[in-house]
Protein backbone atom coordinates (compact mmCIF):
# COMPACT_ATOMS: atom_id res chain seq x y z
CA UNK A 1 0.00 0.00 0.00
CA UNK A 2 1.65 3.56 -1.01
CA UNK A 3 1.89 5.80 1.44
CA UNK A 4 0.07 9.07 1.10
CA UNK A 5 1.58 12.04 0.66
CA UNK A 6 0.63 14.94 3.18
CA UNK A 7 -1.26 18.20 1.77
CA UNK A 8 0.63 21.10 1.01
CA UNK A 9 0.41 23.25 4.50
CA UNK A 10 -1.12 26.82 3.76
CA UNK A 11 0.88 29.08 5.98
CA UNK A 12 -1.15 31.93 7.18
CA UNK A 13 2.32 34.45 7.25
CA UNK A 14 1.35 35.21 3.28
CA UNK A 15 0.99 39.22 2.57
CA UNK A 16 -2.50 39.04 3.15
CA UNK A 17 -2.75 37.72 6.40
CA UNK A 18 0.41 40.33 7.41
CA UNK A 19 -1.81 43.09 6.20
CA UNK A 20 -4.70 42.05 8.46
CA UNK A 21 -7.14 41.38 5.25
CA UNK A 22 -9.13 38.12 4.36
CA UNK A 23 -7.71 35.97 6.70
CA UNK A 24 -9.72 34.30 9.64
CA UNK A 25 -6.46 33.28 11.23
CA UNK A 26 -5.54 36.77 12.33
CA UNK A 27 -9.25 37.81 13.80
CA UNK A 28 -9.02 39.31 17.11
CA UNK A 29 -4.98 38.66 17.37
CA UNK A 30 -5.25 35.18 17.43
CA UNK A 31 -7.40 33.51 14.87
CA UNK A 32 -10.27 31.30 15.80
CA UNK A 33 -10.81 27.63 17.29
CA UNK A 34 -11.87 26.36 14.05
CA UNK A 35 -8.46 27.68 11.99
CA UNK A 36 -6.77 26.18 14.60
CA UNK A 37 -8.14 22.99 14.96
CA UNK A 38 -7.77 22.54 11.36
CA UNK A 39 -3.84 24.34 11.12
CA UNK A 40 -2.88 21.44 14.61
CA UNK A 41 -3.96 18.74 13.05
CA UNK A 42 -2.58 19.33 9.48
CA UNK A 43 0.90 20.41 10.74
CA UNK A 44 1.11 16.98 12.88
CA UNK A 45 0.18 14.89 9.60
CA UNK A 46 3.13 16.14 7.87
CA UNK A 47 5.11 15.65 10.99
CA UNK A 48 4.10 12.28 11.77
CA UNK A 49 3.02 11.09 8.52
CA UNK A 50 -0.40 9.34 10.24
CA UNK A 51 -3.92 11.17 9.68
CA UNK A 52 -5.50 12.39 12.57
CA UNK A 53 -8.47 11.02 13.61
CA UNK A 54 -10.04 13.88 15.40
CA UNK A 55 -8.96 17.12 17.38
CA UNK A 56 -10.35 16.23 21.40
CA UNK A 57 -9.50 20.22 22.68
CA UNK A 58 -8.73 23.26 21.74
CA UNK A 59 -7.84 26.64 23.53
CA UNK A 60 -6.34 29.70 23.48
CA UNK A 61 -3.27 30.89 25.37
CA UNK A 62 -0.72 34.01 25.64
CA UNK A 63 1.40 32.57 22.50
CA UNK A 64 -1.51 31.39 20.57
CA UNK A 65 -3.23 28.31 21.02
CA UNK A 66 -2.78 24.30 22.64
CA UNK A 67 -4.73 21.14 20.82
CA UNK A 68 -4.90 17.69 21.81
CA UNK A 69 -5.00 16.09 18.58
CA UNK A 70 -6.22 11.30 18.10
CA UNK A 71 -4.11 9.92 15.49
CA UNK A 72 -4.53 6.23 15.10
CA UNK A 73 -1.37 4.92 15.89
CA UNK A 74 -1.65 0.63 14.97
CA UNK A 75 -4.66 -0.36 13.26
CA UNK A 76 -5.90 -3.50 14.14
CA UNK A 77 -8.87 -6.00 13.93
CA UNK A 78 -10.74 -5.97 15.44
CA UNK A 79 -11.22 -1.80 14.94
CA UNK A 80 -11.79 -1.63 18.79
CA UNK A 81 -8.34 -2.90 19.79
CA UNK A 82 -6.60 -0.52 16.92
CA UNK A 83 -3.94 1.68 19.11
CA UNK A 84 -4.54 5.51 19.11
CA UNK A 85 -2.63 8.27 20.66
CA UNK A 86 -3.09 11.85 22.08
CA UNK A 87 -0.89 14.21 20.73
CA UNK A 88 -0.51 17.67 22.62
CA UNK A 89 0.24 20.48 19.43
CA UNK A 90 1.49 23.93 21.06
CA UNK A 91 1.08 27.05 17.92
CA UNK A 92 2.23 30.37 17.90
CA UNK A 93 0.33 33.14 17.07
CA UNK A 94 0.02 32.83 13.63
CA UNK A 95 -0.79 29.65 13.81
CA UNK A 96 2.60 27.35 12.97
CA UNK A 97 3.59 24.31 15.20
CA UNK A 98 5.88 25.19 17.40
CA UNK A 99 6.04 21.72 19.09
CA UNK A 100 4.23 18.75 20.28
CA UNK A 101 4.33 15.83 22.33
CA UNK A 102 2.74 12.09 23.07
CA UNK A 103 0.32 12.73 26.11
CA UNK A 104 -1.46 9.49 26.14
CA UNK A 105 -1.89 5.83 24.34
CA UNK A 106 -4.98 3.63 24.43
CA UNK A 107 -7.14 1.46 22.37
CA UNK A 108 -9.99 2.81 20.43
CA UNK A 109 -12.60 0.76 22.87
CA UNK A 110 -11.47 2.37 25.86
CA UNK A 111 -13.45 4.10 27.97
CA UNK A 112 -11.96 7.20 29.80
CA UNK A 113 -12.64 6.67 33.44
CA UNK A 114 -11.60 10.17 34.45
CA UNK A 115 -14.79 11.95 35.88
């Protein structure tokens, strides 16, 4: 099976969004939830080269904005036993990675206990 290829990553530092015009990534400062659930989780595709499954949280802080991001990590069969993991994605301001880390590992049946 070939491996896919990432998308090309649209950086929001183009003249536009330096001007302040047309882009939602630069609203109020910081961009918006949505922009950066989308810009975490296609910045940690082309790092890790495995699709994520789903952005879990998102906020806001001083530098710009934190996501936990589910990328299936070992598919298996049955689906439930596949391995997935919880990637914490730290970007700046405008929006670009500026690191990330493994938080967490489970199975896709699990069942967080935490209350």
């Amino acid at each position: 099976m070939p491996a896919e290829r990432p998308p090309k990553r649209r950086s929001g530092t183009g003249a536009r969004a330096r001007e302040g015009g047309g882009s939602a990534r630069h609203h109020s400062g910081k961009g918006n939830a949505a922009q950066a659930m989308r810009s975490a989780a296609e910045q940690l595709y082309e790092l890790l080269g495995r699709r994520p499954e789903s952005v879990s949280a998102v906020k806001p802080t001083e530098d710009g904005w934190v996501a936990d991001v589910e990328v299936l990590e070992l598919e298996r069969i049955p689906e439930t036993t596949s391995v997935m993991a919880s990637y914490r994605v730290t970007l700046d301001k405008e929006g670009d990675l500026v690191g990330y880390e493994r938080v967490r590992r489970y199975t896709r049946g699990q069942i967080d206990r935490r209350g």
